[in-house]
PDB file of N, CA and C in Angstrom:
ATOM      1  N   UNK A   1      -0.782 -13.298 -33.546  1.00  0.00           N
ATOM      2  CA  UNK A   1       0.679 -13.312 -33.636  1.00  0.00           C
ATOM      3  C   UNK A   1       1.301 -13.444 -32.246  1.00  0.00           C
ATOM      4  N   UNK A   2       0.405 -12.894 -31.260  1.00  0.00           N
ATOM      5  CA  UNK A   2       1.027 -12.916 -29.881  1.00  0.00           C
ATOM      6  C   UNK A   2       1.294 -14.059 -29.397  1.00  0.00           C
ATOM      7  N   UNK A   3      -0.070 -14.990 -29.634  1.00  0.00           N
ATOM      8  CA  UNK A   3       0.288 -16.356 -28.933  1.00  0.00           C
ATOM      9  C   UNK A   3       1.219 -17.540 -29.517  1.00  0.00           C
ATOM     10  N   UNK A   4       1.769 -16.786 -30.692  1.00  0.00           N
ATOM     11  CA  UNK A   4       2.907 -17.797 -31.625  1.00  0.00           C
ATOM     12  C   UNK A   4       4.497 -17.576 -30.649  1.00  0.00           C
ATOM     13  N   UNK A   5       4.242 -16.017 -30.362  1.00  0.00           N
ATOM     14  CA  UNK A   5       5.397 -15.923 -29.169  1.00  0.00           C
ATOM     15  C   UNK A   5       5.596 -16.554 -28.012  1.00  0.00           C
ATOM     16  N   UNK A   6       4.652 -17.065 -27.161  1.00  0.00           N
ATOM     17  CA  UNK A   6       4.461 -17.571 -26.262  1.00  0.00           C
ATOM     18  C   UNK A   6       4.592 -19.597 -26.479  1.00  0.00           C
ATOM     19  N   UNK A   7       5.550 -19.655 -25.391  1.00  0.00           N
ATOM     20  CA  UNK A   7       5.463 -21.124 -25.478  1.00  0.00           C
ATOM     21  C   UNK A   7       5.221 -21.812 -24.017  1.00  0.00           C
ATOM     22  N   UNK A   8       4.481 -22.423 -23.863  1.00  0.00           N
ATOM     23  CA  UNK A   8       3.465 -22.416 -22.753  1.00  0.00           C
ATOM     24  C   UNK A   8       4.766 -23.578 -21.809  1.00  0.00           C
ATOM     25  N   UNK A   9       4.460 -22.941 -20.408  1.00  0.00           N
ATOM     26  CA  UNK A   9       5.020 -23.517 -19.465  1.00  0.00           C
ATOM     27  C   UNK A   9       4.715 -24.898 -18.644  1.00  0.00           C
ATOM     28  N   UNK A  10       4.449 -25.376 -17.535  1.00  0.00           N
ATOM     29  CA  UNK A  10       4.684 -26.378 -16.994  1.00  0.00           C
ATOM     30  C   UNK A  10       4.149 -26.436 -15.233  1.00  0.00           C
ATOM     31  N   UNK A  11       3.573 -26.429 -14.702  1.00  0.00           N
ATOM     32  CA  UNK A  11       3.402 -26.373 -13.338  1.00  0.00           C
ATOM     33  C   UNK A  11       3.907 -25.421 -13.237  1.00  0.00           C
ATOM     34  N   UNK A  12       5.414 -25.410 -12.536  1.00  0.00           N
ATOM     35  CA  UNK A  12       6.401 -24.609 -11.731  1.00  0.00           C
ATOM     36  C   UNK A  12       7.040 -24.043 -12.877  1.00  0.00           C
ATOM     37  N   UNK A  13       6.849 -24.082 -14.070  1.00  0.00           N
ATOM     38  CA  UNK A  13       8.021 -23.345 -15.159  1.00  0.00           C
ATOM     39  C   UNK A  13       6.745 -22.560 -15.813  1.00  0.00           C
ATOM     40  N   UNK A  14       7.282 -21.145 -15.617  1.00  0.00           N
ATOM     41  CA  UNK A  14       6.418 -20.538 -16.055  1.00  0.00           C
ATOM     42  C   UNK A  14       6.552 -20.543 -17.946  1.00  0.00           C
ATOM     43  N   UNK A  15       5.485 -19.513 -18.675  1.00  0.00           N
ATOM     44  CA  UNK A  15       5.451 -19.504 -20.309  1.00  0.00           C
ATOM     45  C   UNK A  15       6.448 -18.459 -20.268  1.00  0.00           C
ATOM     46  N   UNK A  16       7.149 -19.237 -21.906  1.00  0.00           N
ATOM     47  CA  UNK A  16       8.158 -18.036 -22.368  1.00  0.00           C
ATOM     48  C   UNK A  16       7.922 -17.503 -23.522  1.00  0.00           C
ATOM     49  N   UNK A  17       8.220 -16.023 -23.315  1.00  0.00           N
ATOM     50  CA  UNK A  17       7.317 -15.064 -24.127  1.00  0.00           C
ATOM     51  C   UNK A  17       8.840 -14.959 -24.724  1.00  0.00           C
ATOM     52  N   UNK A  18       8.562 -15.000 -26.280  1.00  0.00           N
ATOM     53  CA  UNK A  18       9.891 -14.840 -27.081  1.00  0.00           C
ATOM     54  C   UNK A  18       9.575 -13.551 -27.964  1.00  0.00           C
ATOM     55  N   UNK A  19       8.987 -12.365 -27.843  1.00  0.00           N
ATOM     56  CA  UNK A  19       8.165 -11.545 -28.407  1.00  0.00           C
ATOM     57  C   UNK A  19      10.009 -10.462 -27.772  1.00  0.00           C
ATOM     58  N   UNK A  20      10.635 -10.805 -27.141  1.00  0.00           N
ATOM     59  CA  UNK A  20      11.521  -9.587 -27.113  1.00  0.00           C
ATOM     60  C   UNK A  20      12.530  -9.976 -27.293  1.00  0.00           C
ATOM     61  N   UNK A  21      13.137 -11.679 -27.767  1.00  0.00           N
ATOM     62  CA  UNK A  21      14.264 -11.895 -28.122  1.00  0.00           C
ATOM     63  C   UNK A  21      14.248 -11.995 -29.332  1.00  0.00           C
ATOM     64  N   UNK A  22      15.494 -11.601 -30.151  1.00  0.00           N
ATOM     65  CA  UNK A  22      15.876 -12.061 -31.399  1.00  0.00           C
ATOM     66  C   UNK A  22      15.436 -12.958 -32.237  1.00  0.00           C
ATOM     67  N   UNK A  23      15.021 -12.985 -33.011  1.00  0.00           N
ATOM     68  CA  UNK A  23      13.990 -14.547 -33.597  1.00  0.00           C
ATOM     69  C   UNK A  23      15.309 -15.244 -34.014  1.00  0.00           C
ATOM     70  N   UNK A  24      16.615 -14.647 -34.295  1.00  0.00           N
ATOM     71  CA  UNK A  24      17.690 -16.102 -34.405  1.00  0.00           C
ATOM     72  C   UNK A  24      18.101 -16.819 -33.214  1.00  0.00           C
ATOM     73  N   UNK A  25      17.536 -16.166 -31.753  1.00  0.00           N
ATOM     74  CA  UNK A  25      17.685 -17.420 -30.647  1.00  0.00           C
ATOM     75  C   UNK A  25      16.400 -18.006 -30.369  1.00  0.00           C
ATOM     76  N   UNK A  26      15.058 -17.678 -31.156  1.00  0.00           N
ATOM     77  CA  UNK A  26      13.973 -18.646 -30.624  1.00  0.00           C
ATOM     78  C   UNK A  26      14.195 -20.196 -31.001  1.00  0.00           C
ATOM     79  N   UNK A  27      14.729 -20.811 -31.478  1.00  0.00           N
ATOM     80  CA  UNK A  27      14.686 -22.073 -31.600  1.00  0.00           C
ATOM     81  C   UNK A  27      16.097 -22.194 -30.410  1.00  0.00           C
ATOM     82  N   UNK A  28      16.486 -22.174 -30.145  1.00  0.00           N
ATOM     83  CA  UNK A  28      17.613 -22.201 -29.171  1.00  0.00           C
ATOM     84  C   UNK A  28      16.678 -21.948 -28.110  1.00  0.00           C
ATOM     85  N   UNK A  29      16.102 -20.864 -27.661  1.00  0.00           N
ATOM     86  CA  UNK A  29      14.865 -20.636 -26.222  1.00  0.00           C
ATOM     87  C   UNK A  29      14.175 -21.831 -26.265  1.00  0.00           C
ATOM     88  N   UNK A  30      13.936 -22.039 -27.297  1.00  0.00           N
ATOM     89  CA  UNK A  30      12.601 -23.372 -27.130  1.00  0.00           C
ATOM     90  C   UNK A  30      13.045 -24.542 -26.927  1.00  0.00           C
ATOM     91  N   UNK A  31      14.368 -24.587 -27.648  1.00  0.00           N
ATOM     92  CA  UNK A  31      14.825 -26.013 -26.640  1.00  0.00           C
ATOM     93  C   UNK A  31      15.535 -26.334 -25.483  1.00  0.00           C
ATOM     94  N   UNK A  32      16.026 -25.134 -24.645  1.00  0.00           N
ATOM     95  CA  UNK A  32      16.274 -25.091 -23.723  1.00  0.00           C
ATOM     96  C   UNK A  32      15.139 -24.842 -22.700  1.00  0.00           C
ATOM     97  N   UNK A  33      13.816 -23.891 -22.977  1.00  0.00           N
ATOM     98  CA  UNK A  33      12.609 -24.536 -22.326  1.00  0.00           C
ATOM     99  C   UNK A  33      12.209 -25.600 -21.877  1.00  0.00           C
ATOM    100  N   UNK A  34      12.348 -26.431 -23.542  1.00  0.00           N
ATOM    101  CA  UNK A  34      11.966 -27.524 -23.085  1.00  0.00           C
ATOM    102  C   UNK A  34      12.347 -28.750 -22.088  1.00  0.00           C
ATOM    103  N   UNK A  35      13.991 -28.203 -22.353  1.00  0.00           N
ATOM    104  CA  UNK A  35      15.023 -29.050 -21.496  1.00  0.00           C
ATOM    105  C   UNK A  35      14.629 -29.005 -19.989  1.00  0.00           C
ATOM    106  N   UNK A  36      13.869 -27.293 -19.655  1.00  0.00           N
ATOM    107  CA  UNK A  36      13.937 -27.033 -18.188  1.00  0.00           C
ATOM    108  C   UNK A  36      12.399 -27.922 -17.589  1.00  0.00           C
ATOM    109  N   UNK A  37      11.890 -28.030 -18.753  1.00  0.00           N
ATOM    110  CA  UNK A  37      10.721 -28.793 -17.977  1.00  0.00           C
ATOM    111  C   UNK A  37      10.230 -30.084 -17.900  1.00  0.00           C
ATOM    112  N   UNK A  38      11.550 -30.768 -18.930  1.00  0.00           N
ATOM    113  CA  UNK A  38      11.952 -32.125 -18.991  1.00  0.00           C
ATOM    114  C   UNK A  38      12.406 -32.216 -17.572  1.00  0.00           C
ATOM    115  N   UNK A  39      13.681 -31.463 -16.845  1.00  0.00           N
ATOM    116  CA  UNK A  39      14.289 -31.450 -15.755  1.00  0.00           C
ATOM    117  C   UNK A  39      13.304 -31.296 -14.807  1.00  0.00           C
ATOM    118  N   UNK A  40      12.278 -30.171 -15.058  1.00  0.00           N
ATOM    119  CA  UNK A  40      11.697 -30.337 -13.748  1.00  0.00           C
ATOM    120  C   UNK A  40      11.021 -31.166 -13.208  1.00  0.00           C
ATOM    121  N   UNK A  41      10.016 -32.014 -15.082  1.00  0.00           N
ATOM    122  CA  UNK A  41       9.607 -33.214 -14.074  1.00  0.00           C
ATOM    123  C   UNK A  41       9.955 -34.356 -13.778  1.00  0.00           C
ATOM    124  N   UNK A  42      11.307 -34.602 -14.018  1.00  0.00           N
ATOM    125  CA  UNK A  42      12.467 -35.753 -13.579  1.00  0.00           C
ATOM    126  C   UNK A  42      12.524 -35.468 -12.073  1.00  0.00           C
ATOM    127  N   UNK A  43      13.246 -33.924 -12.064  1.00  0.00           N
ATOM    128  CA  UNK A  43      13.349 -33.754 -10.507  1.00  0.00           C
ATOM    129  C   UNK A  43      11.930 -33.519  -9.192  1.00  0.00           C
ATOM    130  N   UNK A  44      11.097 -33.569  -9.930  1.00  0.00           N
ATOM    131  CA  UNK A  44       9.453 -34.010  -9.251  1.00  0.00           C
ATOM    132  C   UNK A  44       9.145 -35.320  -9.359  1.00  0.00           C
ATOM    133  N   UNK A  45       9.491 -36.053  -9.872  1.00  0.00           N
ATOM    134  CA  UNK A  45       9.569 -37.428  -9.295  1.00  0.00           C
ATOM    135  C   UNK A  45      10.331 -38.148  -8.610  1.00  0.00           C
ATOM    136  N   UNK A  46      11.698 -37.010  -8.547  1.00  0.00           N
ATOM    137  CA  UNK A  46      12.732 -38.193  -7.900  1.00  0.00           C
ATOM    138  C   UNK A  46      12.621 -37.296  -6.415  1.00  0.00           C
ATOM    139  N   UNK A  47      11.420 -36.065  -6.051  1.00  0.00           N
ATOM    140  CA  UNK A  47      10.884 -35.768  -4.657  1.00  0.00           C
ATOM    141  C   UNK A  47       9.595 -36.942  -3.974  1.00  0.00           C
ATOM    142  N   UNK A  48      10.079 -36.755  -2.795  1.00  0.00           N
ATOM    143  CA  UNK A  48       8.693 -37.584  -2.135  1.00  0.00           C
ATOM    144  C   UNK A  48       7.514 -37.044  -2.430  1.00  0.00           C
ATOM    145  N   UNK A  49       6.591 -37.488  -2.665  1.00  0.00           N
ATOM    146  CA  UNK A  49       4.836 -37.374  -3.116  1.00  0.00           C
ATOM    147  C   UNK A  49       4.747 -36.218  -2.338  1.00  0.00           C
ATOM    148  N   UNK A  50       5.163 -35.795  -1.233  1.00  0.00           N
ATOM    149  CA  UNK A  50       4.298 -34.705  -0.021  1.00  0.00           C
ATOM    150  C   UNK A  50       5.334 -33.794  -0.669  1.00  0.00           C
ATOM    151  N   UNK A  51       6.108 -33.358  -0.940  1.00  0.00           N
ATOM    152  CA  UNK A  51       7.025 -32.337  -1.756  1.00  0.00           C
ATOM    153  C   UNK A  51       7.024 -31.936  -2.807  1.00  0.00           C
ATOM    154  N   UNK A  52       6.095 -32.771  -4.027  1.00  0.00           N
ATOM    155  CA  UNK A  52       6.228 -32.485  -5.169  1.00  0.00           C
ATOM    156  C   UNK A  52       5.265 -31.242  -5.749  1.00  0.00           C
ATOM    157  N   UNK A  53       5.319 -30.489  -6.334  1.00  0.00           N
ATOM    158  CA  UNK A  53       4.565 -29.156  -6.782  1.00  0.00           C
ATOM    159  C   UNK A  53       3.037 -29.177  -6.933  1.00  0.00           C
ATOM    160  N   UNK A  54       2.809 -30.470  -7.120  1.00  0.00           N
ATOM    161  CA  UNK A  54       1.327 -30.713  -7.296  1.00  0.00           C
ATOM    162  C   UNK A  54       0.569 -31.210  -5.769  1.00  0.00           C
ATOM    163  N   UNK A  55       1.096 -31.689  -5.176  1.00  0.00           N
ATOM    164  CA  UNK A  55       0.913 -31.723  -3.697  1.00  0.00           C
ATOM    165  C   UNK A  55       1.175 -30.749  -2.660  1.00  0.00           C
ATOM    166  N   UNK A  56       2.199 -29.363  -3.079  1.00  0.00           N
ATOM    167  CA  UNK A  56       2.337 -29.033  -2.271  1.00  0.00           C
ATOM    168  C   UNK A  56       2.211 -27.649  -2.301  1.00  0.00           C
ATOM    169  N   UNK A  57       2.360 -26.875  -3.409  1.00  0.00           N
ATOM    170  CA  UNK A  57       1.660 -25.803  -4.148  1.00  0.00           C
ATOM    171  C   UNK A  57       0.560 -25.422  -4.486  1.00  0.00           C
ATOM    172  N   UNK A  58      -0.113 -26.642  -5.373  1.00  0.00           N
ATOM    173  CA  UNK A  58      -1.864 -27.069  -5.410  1.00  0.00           C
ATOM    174  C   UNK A  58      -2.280 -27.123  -4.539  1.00  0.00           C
ATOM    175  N   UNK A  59      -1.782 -27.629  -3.378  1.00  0.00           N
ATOM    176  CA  UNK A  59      -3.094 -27.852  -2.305  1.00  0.00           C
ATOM    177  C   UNK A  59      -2.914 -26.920  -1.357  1.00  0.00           C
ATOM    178  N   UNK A  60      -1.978 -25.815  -1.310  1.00  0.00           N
ATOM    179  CA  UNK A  60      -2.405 -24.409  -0.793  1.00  0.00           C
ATOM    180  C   UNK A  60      -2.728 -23.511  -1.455  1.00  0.00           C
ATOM    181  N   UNK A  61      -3.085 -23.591  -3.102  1.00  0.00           N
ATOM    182  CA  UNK A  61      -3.754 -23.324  -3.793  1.00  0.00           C
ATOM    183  C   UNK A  61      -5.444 -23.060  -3.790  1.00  0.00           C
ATOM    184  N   UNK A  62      -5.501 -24.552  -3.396  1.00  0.00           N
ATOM    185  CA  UNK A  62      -6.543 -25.189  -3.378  1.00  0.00           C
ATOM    186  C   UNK A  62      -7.239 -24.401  -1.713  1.00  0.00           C
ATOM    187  N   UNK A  63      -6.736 -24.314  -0.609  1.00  0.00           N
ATOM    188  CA  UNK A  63      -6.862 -24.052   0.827  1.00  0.00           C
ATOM    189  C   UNK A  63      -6.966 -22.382   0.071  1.00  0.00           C
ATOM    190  N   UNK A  64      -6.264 -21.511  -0.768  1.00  0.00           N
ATOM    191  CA  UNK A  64      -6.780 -20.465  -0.273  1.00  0.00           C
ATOM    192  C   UNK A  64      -8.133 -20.195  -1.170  1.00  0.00           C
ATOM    193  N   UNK A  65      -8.231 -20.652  -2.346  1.00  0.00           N
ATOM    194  CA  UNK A  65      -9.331 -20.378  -2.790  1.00  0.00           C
ATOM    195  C   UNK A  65     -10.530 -21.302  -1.693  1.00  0.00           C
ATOM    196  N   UNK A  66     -10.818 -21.424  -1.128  1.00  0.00           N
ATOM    197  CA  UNK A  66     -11.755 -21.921  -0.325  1.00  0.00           C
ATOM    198  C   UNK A  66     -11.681 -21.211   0.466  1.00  0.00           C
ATOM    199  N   UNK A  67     -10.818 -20.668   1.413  1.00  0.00           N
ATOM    200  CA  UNK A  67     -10.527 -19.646   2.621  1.00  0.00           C
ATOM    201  C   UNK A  67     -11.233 -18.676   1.841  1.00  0.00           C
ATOM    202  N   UNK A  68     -11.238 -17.980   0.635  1.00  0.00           N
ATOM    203  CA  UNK A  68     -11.824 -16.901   0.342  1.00  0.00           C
ATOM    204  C   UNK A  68     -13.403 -17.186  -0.339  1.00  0.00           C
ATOM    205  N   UNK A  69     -13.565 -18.280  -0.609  1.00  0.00           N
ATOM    206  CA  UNK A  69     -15.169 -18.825  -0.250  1.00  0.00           C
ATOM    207  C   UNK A  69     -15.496 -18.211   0.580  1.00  0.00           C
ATOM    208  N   UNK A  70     -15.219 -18.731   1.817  1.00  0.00           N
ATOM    209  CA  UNK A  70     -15.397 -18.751   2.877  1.00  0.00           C
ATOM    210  C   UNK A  70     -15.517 -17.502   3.584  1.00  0.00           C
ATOM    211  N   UNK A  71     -14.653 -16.402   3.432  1.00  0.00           N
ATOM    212  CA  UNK A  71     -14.465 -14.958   3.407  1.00  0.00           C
ATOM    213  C   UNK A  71     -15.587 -14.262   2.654  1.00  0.00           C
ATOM    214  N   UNK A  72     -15.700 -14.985   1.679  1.00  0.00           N
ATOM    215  CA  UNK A  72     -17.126 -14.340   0.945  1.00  0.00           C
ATOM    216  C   UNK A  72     -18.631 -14.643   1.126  1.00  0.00           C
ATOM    217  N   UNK A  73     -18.655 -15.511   1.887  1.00  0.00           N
ATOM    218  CA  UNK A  73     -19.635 -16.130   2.635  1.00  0.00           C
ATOM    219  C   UNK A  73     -20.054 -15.580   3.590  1.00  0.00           C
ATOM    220  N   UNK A  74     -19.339 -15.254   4.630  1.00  0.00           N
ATOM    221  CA  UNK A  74     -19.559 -15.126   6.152  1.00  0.00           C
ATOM    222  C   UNK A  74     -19.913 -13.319   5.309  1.00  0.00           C
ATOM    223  N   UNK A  75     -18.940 -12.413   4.635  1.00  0.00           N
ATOM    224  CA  UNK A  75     -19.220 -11.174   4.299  1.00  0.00           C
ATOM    225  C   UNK A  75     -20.987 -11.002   3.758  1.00  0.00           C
ATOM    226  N   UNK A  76     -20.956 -12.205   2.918  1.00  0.00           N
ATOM    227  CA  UNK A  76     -22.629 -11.823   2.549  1.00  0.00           C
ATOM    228  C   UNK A  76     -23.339 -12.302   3.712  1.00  0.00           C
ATOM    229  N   UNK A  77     -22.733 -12.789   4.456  1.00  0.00           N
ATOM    230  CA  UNK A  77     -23.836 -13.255   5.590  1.00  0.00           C
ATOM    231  C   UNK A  77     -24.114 -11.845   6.384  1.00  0.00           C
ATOM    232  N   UNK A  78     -22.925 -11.492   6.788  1.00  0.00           N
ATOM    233  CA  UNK A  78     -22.492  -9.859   7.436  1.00  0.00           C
ATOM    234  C   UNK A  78     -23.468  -8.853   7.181  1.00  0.00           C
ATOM    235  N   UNK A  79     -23.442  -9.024   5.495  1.00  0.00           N
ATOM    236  CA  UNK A  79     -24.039  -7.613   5.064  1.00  0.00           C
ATOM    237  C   UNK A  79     -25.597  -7.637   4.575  1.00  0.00           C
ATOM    238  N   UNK A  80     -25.849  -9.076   4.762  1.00  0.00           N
ATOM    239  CA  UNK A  80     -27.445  -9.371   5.201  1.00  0.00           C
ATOM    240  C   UNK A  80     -27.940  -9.062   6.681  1.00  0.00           C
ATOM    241  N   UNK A  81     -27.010  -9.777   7.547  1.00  0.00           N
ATOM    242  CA  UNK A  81     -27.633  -9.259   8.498  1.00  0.00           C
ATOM    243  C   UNK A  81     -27.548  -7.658   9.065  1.00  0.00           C
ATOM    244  N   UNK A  82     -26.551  -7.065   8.554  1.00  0.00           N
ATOM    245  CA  UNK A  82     -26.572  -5.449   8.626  1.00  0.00           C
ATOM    246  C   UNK A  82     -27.939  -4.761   8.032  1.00  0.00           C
ATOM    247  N   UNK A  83     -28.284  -5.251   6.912  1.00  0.00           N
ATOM    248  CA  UNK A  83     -28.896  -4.962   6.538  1.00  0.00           C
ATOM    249  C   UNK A  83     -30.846  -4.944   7.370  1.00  0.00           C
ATOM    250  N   UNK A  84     -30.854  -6.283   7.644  1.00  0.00           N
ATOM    251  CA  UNK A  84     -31.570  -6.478   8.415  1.00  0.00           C
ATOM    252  C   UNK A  84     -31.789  -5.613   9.682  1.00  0.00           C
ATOM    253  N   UNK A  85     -30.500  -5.155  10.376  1.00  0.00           N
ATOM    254  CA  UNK A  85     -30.402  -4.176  11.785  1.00  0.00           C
ATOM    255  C   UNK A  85     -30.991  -2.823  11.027  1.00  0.00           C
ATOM    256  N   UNK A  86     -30.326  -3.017   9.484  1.00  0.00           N
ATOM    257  CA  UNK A  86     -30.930  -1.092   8.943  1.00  0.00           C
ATOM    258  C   UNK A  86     -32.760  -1.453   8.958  1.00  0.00           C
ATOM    259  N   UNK A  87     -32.841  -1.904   8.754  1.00  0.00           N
ATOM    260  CA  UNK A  87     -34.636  -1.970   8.605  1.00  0.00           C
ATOM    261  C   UNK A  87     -35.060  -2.040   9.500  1.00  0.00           C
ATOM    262  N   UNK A  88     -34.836  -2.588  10.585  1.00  0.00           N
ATOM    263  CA  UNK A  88     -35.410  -2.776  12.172  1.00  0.00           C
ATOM    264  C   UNK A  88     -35.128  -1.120  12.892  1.00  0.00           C
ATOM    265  N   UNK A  89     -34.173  -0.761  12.524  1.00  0.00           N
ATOM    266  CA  UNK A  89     -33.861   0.711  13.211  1.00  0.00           C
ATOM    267  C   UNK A  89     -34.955   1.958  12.308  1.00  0.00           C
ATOM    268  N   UNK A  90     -34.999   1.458  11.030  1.00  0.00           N
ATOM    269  CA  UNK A  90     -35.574   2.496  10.121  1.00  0.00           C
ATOM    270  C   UNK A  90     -37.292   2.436  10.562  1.00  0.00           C
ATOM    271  N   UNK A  91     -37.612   1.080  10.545  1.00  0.00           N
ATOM    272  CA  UNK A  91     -38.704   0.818  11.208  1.00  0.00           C
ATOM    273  C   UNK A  91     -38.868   1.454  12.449  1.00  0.00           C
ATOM    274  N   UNK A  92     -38.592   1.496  13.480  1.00  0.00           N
ATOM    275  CA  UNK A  92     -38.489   2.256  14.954  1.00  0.00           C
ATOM    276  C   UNK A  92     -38.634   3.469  14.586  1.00  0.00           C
ATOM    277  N   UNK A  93     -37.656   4.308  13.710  1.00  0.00           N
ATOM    278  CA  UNK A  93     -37.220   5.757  13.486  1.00  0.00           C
ATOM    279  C   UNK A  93     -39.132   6.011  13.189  1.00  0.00           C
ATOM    280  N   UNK A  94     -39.530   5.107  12.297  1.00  0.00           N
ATOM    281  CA  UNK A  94     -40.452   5.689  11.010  1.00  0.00           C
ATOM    282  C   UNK A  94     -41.737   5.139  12.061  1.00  0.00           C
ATOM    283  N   UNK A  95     -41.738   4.506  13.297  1.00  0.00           N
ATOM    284  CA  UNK A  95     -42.833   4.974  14.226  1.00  0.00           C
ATOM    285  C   UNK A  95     -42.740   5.527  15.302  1.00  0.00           C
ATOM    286  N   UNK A  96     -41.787   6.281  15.580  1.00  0.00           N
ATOM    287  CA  UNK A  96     -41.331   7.161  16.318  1.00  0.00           C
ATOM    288  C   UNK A  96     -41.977   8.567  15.592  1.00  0.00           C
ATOM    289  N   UNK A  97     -41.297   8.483  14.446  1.00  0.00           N
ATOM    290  CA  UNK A  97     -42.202  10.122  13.838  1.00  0.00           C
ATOM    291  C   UNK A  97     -43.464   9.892  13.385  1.00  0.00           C
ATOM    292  N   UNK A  98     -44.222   8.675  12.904  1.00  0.00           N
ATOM    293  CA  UNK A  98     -45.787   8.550  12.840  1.00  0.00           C
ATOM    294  C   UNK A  98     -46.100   8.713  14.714  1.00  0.00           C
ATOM    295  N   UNK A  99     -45.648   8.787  15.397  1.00  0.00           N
ATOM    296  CA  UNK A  99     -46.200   8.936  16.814  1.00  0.00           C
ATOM    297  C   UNK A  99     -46.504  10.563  16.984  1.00  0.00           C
ATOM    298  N   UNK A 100     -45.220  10.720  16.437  1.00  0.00           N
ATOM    299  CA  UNK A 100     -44.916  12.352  16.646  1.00  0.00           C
ATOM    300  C   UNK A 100     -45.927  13.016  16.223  1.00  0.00           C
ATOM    301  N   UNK A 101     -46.176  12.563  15.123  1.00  0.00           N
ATOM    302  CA  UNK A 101     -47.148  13.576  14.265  1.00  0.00           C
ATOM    303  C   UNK A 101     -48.897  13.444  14.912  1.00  0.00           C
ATOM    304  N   UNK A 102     -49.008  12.185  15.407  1.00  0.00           N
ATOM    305  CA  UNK A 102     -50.206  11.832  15.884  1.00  0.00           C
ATOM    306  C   UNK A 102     -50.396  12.882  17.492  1.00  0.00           C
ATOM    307  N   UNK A 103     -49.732  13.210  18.024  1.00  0.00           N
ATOM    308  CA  UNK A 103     -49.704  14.169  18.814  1.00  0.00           C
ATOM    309  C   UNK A 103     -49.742  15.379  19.093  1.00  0.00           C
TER     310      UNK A 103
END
């Protein structure tokens, strides 16, 4: 029933959830929705290509999900090589006290 409320949006126009208006203005919401995303993509074409929502929203979209690749990358790299320093130190510790004891 939920998703009968919902009438799905557009790039830049988000979905409208009609689940809290009056059901005698949902047909009135829905065509003024629709009007807004008729408008918006009239007024996205009549922007230059480097301005329009899909060029210019998407592709810092696009830049941060990769930046956080990238963030997640170098972190597992991080916490491999930390890891690596814990074993090299644990190693030392653990013939340091086999020395001890040999004495």
């Amino acid at each position: 029933m939920k998703d009968k409320m919902i009438v799905k949006g557009y790039k830049g126009i988000m979905d409208l959830d009609l689940s809290s208006f009056d059901p005698k203005f949902h047909e009135e919401l829905v065509l003024q929705h629709n009007k807004e995303i008729e408008d918006y993509k009239r007024e996205q074409n009549e922007r230059p290509p480097k301005l329009r929502y899909e060029n210019a929203i998407v592709n810092a979209m696009n830049i941060i999900a990769l930046d956080r690749k990238a963030l997640e990358k170098m972190r597992i790299e991080k916490d491999k090589l930390q890891k690596q320093k814990d074993e090299q130190l644990y190693d030392i510790f653990k013939r340091i006290q086999d020395q001890k004891q040999h004495m």
